[in-house]
Structures are given as structure tokens and as C-alpha cells.
N, C-alpha and C. Protein backbone atom coordinates (compact mmCIF):
# COMPACT_ATOMS: atom_id res chain seq x y z
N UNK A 1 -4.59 33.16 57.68
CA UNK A 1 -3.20 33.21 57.23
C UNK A 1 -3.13 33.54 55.73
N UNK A 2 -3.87 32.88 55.09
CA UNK A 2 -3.88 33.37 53.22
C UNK A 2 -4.52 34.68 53.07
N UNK A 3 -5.51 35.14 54.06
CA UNK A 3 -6.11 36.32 53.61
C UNK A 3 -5.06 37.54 53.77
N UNK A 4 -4.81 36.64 55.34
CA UNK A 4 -3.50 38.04 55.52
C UNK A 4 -2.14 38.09 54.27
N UNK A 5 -1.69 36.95 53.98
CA UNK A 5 -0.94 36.93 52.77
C UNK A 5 -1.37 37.86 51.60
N UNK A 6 -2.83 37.64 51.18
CA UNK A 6 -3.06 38.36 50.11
C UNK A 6 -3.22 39.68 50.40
N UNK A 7 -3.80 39.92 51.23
CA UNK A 7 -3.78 41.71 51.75
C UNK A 7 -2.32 42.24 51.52
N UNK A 8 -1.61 41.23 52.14
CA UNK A 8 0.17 41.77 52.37
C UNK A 8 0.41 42.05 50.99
N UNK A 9 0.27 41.40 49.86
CA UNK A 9 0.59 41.37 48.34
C UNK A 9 -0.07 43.01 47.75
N UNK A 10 -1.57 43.16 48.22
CA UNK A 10 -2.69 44.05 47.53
C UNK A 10 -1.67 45.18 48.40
N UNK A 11 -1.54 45.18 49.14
CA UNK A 11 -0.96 46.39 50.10
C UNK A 11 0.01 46.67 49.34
N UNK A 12 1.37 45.70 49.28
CA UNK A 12 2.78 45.93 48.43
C UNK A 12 2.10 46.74 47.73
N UNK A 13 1.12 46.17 46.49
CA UNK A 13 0.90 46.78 45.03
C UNK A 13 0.29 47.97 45.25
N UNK A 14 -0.17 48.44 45.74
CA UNK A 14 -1.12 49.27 46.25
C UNK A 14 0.13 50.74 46.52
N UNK A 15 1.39 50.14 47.33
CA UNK A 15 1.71 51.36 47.81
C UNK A 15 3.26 51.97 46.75
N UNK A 16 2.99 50.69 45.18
CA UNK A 16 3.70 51.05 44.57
C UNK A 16 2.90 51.47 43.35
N UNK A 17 1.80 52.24 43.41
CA UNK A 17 0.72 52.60 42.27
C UNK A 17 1.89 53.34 41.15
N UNK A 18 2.66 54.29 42.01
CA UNK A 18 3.24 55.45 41.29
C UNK A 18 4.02 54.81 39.84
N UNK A 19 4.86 53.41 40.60
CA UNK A 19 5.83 53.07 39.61
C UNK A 19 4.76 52.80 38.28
N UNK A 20 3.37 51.79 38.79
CA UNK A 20 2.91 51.47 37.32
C UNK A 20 2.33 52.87 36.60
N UNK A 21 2.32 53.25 37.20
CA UNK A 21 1.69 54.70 36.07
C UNK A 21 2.51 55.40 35.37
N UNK A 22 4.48 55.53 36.37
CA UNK A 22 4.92 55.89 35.07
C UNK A 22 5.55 54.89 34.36
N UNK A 23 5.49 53.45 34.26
CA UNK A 23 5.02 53.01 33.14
C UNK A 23 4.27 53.03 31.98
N UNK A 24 3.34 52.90 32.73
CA UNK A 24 2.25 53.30 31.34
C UNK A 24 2.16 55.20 30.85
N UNK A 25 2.99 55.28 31.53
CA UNK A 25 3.27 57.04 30.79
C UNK A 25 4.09 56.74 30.12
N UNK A 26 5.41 56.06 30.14
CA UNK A 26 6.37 55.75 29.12
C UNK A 26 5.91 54.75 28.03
N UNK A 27 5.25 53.96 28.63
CA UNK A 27 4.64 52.76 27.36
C UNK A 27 4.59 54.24 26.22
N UNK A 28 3.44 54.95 26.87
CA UNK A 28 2.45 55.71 25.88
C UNK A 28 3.45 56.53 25.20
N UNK A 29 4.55 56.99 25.50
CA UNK A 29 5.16 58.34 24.93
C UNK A 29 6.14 57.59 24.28
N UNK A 30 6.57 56.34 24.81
CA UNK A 30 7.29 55.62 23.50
C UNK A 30 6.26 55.16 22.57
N UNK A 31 5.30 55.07 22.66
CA UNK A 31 4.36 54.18 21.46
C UNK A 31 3.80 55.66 20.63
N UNK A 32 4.00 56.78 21.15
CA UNK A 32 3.57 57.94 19.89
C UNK A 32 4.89 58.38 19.27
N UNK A 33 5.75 58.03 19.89
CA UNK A 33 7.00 58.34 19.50
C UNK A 33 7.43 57.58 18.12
N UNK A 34 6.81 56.12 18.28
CA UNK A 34 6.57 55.22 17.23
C UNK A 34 5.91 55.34 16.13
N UNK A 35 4.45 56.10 16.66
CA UNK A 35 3.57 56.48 15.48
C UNK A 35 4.59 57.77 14.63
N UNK A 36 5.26 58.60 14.98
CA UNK A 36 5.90 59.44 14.83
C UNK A 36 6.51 59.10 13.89
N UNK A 37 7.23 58.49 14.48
CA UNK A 37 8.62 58.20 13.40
C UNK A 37 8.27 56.53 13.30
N UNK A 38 7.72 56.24 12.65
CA UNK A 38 7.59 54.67 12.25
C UNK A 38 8.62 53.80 11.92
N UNK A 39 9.45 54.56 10.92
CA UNK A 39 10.11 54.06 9.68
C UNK A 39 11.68 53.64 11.17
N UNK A 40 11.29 54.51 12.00
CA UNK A 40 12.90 54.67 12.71
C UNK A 40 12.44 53.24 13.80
N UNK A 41 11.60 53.17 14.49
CA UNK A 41 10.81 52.06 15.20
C UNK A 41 10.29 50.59 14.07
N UNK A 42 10.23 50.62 12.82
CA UNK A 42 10.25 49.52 12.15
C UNK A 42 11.88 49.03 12.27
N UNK A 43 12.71 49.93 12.35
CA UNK A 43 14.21 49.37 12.07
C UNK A 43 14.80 48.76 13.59
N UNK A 44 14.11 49.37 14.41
CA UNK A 44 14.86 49.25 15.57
C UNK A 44 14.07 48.05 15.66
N UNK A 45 12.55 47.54 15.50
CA UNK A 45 12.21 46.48 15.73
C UNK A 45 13.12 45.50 15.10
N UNK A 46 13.11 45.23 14.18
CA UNK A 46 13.54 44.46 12.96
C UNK A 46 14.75 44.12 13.69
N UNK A 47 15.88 45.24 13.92
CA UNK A 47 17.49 44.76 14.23
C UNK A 47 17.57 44.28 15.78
N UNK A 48 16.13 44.43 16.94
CA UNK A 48 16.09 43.77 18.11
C UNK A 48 15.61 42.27 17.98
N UNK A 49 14.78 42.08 17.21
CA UNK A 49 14.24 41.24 16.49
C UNK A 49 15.54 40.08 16.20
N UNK A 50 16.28 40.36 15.02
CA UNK A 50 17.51 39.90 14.50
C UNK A 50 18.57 39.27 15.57
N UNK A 51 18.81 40.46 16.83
CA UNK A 51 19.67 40.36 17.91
C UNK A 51 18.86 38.85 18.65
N UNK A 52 17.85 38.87 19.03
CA UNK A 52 17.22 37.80 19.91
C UNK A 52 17.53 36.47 19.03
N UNK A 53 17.46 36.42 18.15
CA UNK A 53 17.60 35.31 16.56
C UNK A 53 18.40 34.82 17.25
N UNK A 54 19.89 35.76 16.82
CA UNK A 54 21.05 35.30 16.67
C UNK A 54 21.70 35.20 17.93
N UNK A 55 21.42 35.40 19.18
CA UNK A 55 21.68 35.00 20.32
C UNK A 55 20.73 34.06 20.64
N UNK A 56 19.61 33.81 20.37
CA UNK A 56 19.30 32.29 20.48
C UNK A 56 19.65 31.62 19.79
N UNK A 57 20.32 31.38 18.85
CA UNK A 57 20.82 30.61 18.05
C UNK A 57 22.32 29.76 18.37
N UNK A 58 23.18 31.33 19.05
CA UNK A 58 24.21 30.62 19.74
C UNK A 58 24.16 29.71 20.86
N UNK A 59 23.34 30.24 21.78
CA UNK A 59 22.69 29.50 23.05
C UNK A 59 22.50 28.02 22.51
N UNK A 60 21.64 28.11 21.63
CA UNK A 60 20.87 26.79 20.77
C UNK A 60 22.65 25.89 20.17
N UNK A 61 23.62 26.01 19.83
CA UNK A 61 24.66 25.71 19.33
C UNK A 61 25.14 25.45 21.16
N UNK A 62 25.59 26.56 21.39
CA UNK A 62 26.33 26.29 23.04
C UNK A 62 25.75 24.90 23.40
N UNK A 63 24.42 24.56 23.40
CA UNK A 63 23.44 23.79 24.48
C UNK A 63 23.79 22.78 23.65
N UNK A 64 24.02 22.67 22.50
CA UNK A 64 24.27 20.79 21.61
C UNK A 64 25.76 20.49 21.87
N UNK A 65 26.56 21.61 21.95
CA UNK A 65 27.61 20.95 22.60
C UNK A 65 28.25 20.55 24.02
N UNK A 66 27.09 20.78 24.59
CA UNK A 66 27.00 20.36 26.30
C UNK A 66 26.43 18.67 26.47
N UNK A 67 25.31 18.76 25.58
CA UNK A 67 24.92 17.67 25.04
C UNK A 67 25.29 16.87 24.05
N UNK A 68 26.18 16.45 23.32
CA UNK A 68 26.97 16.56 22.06
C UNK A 68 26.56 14.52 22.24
N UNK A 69 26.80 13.87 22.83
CA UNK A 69 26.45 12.63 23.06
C UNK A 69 24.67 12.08 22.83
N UNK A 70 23.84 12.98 23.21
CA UNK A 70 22.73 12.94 22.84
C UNK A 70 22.27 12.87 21.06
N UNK A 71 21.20 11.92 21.12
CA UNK A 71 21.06 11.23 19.61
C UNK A 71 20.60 12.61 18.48
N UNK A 72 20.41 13.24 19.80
CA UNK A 72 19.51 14.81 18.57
C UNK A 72 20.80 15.79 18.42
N UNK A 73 21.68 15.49 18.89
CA UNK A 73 23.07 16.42 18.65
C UNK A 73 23.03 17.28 17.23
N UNK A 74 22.93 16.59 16.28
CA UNK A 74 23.20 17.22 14.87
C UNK A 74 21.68 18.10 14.63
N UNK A 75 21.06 17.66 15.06
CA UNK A 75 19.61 18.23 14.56
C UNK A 75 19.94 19.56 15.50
N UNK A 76 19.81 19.43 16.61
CA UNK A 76 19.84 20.52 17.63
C UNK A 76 21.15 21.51 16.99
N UNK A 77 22.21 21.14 16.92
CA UNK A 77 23.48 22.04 16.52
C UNK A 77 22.85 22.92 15.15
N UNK A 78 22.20 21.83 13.83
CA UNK A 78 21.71 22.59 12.81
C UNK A 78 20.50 24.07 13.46
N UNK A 79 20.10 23.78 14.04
CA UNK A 79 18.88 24.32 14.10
C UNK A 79 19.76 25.76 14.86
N UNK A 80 20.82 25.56 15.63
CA UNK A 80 21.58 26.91 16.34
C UNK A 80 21.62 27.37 15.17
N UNK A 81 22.54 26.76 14.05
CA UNK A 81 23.54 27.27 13.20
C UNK A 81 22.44 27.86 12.18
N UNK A 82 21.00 27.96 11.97
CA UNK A 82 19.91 28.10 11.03
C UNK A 82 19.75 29.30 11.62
N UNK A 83 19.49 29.28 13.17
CA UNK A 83 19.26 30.57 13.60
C UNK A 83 20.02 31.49 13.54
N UNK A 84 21.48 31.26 13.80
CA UNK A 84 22.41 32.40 14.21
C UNK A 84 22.53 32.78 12.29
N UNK A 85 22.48 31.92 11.32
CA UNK A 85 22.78 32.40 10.08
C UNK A 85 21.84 33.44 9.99
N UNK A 86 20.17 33.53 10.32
CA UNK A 86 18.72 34.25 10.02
C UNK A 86 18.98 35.21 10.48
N UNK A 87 19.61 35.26 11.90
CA UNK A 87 19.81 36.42 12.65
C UNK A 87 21.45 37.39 11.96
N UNK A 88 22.18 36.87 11.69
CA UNK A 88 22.56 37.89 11.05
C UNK A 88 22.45 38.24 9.42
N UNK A 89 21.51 37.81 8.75
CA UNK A 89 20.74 38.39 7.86
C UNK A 89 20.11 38.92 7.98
N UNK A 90 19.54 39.48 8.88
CA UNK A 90 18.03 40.44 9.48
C UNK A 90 18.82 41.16 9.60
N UNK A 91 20.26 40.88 10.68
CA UNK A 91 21.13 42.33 11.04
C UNK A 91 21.82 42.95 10.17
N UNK A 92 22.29 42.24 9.00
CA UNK A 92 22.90 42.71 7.55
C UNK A 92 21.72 43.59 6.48
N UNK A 93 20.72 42.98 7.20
CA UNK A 93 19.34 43.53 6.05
C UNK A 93 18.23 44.06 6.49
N UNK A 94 18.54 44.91 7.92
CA UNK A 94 17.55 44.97 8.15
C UNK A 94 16.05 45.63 7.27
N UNK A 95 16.16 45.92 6.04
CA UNK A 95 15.26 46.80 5.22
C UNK A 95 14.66 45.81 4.68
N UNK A 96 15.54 44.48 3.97
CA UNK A 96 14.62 43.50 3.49
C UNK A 96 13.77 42.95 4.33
N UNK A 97 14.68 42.18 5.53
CA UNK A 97 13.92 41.67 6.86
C UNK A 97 12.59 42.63 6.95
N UNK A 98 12.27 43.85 6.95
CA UNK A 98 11.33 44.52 7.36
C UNK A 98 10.15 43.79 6.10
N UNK A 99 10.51 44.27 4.88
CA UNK A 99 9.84 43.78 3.90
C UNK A 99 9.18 42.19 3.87
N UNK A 100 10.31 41.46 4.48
CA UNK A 100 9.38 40.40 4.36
C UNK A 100 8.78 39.80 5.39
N UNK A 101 8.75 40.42 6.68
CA UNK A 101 7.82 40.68 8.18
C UNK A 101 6.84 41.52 7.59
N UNK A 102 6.15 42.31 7.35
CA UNK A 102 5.36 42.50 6.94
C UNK A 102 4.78 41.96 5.63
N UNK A 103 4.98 41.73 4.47
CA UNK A 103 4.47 40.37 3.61
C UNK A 103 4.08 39.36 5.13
N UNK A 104 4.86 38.85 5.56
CA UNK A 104 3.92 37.90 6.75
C UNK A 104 2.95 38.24 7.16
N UNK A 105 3.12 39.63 7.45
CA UNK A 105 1.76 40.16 8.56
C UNK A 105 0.96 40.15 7.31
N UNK A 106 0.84 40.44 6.15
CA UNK A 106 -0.13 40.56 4.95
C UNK A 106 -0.75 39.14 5.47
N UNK A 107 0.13 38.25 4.79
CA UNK A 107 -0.24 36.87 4.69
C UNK A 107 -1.45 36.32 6.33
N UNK A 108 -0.66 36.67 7.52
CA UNK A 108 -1.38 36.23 8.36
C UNK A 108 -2.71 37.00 8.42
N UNK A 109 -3.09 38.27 8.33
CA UNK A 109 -3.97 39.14 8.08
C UNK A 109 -5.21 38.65 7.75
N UNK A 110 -5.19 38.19 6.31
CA UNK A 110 -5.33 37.77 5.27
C UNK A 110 -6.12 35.81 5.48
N UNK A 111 -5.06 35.33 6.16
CA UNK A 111 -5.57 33.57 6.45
C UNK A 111 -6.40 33.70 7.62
N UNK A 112 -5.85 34.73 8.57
CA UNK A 112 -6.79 34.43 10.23
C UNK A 112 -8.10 35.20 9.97
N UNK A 113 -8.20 36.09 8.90
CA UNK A 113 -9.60 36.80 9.02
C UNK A 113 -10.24 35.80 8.20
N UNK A 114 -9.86 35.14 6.71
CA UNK A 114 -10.99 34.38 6.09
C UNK A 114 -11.19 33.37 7.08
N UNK A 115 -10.71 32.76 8.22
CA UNK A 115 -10.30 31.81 8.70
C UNK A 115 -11.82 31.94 9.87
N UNK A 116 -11.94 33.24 10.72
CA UNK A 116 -12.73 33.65 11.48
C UNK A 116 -13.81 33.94 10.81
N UNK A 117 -14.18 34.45 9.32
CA UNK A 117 -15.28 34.49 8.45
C UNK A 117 -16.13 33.43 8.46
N UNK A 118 -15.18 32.24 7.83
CA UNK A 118 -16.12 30.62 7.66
C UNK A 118 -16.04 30.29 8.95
N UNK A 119 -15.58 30.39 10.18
CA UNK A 119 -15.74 29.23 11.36
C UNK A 119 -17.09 30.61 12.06
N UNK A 120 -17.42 31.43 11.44
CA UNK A 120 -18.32 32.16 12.58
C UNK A 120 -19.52 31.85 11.45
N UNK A 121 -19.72 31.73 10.37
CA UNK A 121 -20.46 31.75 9.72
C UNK A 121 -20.91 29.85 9.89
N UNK A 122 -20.24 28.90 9.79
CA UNK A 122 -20.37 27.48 9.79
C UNK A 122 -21.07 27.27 11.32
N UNK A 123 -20.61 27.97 12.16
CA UNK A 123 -20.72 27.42 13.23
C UNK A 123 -21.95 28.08 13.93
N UNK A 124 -22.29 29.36 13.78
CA UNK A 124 -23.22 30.60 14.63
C UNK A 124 -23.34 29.78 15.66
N UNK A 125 -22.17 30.26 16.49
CA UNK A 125 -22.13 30.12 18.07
C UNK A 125 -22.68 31.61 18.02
N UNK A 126 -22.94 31.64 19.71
CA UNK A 126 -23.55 33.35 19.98
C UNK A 126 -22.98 34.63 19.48
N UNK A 127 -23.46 35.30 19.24
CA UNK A 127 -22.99 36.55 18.62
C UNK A 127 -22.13 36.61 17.95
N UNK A 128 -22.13 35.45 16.69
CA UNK A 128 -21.24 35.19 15.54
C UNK A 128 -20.78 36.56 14.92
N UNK A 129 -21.75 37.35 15.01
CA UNK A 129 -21.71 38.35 13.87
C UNK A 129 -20.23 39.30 14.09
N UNK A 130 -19.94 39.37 15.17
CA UNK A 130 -18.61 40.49 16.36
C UNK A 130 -17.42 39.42 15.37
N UNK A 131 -17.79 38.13 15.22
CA UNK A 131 -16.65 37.52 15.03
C UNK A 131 -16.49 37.53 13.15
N UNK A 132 -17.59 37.66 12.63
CA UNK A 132 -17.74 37.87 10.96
C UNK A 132 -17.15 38.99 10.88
N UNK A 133 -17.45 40.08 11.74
CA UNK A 133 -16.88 41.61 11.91
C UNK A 133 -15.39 41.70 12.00
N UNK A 134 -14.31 40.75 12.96
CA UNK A 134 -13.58 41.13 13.05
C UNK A 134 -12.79 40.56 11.97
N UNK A 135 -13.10 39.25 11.30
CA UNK A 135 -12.67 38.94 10.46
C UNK A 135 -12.12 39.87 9.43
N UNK A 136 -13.44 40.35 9.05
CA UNK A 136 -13.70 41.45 7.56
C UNK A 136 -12.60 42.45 8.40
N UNK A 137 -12.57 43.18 9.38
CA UNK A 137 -11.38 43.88 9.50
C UNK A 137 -10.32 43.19 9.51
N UNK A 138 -9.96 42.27 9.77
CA UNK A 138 -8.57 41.54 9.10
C UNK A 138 -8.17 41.20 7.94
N UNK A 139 -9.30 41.27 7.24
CA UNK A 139 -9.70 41.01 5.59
C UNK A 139 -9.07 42.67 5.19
N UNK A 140 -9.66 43.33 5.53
CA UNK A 140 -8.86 44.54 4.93
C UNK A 140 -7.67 45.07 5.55
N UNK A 141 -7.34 45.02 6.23
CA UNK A 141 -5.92 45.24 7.06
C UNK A 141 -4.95 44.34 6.11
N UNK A 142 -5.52 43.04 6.05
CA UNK A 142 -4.49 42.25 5.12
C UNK A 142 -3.98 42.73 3.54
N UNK A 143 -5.58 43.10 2.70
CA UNK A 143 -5.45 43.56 1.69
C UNK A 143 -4.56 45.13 1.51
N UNK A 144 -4.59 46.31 2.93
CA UNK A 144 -4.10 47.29 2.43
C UNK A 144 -2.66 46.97 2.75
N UNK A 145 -2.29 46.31 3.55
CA UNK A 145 -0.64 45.98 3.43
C UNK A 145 -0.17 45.28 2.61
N UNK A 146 -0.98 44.18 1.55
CA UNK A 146 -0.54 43.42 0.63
C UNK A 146 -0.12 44.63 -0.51
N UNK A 147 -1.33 45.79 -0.69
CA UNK A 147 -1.30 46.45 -1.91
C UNK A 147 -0.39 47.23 -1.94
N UNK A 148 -0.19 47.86 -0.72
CA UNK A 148 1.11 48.92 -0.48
C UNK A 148 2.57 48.10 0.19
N UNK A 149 2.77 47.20 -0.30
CA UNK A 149 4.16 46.20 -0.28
C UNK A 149 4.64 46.52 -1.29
N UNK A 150 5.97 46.55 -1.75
CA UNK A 150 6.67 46.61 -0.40
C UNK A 150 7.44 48.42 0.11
N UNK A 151 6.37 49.22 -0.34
CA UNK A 151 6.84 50.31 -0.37
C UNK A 151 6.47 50.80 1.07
N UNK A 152 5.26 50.27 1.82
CA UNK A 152 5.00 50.59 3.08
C UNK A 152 5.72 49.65 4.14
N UNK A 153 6.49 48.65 3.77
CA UNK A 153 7.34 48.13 4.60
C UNK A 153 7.77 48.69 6.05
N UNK A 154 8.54 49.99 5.70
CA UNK A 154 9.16 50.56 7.15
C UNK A 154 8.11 51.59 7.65
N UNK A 155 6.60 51.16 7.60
CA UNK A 155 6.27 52.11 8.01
C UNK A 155 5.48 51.07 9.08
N UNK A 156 4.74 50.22 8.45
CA UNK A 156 3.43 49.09 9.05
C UNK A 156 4.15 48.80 10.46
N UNK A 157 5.21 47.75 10.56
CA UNK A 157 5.58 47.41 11.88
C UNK A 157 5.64 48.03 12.78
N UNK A 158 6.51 49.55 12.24
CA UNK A 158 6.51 50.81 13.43
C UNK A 158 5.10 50.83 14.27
N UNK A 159 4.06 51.17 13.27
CA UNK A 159 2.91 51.51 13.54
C UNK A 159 2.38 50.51 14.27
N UNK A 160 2.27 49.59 13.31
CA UNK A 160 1.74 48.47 15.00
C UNK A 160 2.04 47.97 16.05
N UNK A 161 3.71 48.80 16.40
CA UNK A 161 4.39 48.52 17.70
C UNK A 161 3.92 49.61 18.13
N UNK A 162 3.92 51.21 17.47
CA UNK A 162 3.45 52.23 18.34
C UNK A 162 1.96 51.86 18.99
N UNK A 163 0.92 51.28 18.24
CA UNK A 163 -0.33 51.16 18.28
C UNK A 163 -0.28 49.91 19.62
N UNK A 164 0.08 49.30 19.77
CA UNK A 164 0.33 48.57 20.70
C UNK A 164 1.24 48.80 22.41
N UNK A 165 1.81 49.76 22.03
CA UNK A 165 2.48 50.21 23.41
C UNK A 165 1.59 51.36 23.82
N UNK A 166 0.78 51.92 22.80
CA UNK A 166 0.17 52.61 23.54
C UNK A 166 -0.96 51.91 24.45
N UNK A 167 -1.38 51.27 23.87
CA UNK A 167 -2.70 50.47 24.12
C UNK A 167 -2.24 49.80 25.83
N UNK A 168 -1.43 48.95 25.80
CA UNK A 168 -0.27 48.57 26.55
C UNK A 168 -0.56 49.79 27.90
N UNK A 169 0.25 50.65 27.27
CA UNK A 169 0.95 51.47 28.06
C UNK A 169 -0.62 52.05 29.16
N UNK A 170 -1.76 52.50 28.23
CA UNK A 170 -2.51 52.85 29.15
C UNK A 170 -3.70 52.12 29.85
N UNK A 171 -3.25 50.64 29.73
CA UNK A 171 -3.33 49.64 30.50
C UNK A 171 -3.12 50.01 31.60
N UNK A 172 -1.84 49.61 32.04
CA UNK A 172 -1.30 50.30 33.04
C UNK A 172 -1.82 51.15 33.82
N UNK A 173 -1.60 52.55 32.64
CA UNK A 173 -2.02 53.29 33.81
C UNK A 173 -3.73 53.30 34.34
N UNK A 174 -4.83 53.13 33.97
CA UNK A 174 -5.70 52.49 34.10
C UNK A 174 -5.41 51.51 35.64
N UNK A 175 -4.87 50.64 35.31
CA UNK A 175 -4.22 49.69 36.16
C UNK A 175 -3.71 50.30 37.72
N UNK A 176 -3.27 51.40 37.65
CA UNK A 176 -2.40 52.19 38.32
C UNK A 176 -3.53 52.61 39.11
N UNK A 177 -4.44 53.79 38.10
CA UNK A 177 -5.14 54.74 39.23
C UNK A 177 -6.16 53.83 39.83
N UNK A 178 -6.70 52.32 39.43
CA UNK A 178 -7.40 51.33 40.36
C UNK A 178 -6.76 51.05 41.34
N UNK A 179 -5.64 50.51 41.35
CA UNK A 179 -4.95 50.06 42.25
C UNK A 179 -4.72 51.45 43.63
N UNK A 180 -4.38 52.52 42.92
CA UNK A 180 -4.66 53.33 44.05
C UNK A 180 -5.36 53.87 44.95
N UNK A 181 -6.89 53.61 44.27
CA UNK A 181 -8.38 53.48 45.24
C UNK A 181 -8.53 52.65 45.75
N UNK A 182 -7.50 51.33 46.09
CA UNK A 182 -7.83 49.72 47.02
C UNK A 182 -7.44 50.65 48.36
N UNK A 183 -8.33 50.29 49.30
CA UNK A 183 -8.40 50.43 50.82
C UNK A 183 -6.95 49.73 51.56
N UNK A 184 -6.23 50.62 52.46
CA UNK A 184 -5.63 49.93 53.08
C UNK A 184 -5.96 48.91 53.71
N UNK A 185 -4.85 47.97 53.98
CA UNK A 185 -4.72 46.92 54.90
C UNK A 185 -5.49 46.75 55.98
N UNK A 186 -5.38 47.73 57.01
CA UNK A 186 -5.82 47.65 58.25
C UNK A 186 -7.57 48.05 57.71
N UNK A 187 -7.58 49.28 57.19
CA UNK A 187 -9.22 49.11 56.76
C UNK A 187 -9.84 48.30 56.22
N UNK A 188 -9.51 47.66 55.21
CA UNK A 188 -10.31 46.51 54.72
C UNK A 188 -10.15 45.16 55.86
N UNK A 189 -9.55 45.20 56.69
CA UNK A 189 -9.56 44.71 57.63
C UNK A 189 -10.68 44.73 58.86
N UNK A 190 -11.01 46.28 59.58
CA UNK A 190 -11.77 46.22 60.12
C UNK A 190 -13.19 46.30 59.54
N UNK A 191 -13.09 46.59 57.90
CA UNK A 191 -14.68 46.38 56.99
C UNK A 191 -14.88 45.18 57.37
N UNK A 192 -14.41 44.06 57.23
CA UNK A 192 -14.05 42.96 57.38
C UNK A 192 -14.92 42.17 57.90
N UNK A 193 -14.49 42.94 59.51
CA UNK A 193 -14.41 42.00 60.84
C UNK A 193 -15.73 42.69 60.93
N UNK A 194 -16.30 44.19 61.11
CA UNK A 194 -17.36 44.53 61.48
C UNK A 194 -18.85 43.80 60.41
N UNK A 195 -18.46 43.39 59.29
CA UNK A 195 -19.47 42.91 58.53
C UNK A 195 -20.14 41.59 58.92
N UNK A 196 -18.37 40.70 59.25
CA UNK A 196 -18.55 39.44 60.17
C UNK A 196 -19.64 39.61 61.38
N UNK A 197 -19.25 40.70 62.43
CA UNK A 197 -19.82 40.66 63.39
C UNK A 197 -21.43 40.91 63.00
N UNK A 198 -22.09 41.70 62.37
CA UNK A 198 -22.97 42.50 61.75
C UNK A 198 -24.03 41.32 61.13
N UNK A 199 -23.40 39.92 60.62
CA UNK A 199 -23.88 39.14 59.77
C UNK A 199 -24.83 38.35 60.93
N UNK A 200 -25.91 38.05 60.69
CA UNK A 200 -26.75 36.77 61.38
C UNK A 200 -25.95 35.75 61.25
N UNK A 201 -25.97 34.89 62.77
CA UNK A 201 -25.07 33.40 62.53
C UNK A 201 -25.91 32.68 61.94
């Protein structure tokens, strides 16, 4: 009964290969589209970014006054009213907002690579060295966005959303043309049964 369940699932996925591939064709052609035009994909991040803020923020306000009797009422209401203020400052700004999302990404860059330096070096668990390595590339990733702040602002985010949907995107399709070499149902079925029969009891 579960095997047949899971076949039923591998089958579904199987006979919808097409949809994930043009996914990951669109991931990819929006994520060069990004590398492209960065500066236009840093803004659109930034003001989708802003939008999610400030509609969680109202939600976050809506939800304390459903609850308004509860002892966290004021804390919860502040914390809407913190958000929905952030979120439309990102949407009023989106150029600064960009500027100081990336200063973050500097900053995080910057703490998680020295961070992976000393715990691979203190610790030499196995093949420390991949992890000293990736550090030092976070070590400089951090430093060239610190140095070119805040003039590379609208360019960095773009880029690492394009760099990421592509990556993303041909996941997928990857994903896709495997999924389309899985054996039907009924064949992996009788592979199955004849291997069963085939096997010494």
C-alpha cells in the first residue's frame, strides 16, 4: 500500500517533468536578466522587500487587536507599528534601504567568514581546510563590498539575486531532466516483482 502510494507520487512528478524545466528556464532568464540590469533588480528587491515589512506589520497590528486583552497587547501592537513604520521607509527610500542592506551584507560577510576561519582552525574537524577556504572567500566578498559602499549599493543585491536564481533556476532544471528518466509505474513495477521472484528465499 505505501509503495504503491509512493510510485503514485514519483509517477504524478514524473509526468509533470515539463512544468519544472520551464521553471528553471525562467528562474535562469530572470536571474541573467538580473545580472543585466542589477541596479533595476536591486530596486525591485528592496521595494518587495519593504512591501512584505509593511504588510506584516499591519497583520502584526490587526492580530493585537483581536487579542487586545492579552498581557503582550502593547508589546505585540508596538512591534506592528515598528514594522509598518520600516516598511514604509524602505518604500519612501528605496535607494537608502538598498545602501544600508548591503552595508549588512558587508557586515555579515565579514563576521561569518572570520567566524568560520577560527572555528575551522580551533577545532580541525575533517577537512578543515574547505572550511578556512570558504571563510577567506567571505573575508573578501565582505571587504570588496565594504570598500565600494556606498557607491556599489544598487548594483551588489541585484547581483546576488541574479546569481542565485540562476543557480536556483538550473536546479530545477537538472531536477527536471532526472525526473524524466524515472521508469514508469507499471515498469518499475514489474522490475520489481521479477527481481522478487529471481531472489533466493
Amino acid at each position: 500500500m505505501i509503495a504503491r502510494a509512493v510510485m503514485t507520487g514519483i509517477e504524478e512528478i514524473r509526468r509533470n517533468w515539463g512544468w519544472f524545466l520551464v521553471l528553471g528556464i525562467a528562474l535562469i532568464v530572470i536571474g541573467v536578466f538580473a545580472l543585466i540590469a542589477a541596479e533595476i533588480a536591486t530596486l525591485a528587491s528592496v521595494l518587495l522587500f519593504g512591501w512584505l515589512i509593511l504588510i506584516g506589520g499591519i497583520f502584526e497590528i490587526v492580530t493585537s487587536f483581536w487579542a487586545r486583552h492579552w498581557s503582550g497587547f502593547f508589546l505585540d501592537l508596538f512591534a506592528g507599528l515598528l514594522y509598518a513604520v520600516i516598511g514604509i521607509m524602505i518604500l519612501a527610500h528605496p535607494v537608502a534601504a538598498a545602501a544600508g542592506l548591503t552595508l549588512a551584507l558587508a557586515v555579515l560577510f565579514l563576521t561569518s567568514g572570520a567566524f568560520r576561519i577560527g572555528a575551522a582552525l580551533m577545532l580541525r574537524y575533517p577537512n578543515w581546510g574547505w572550511s578556512v577556504l570558504d571563510g577567506v572567500v567571505s573575508l573578501i566578498l565582505g571587504v570588496m563590498i565594504a570598500g565600494g559602499w556606498p557607491e556599489s549599493s544598487l548594483l551588489i543585491i541585484g547581483t546576488f539575486v541574479g546569481i542565485v536564481l540562476i543557480f536556483r533556476g538550473w536546479a530545477w532544471v537538472m531536477f527536471a531532466l532526472a525526473v524524466r528518466r524515472l521508469p514508469h509505474a507499471d515498469e518499475f513495477q514489474r522490475t520489481t516483482t521479477s527481481e522478487q521472484m529471481s531472489s533466493p528465499v
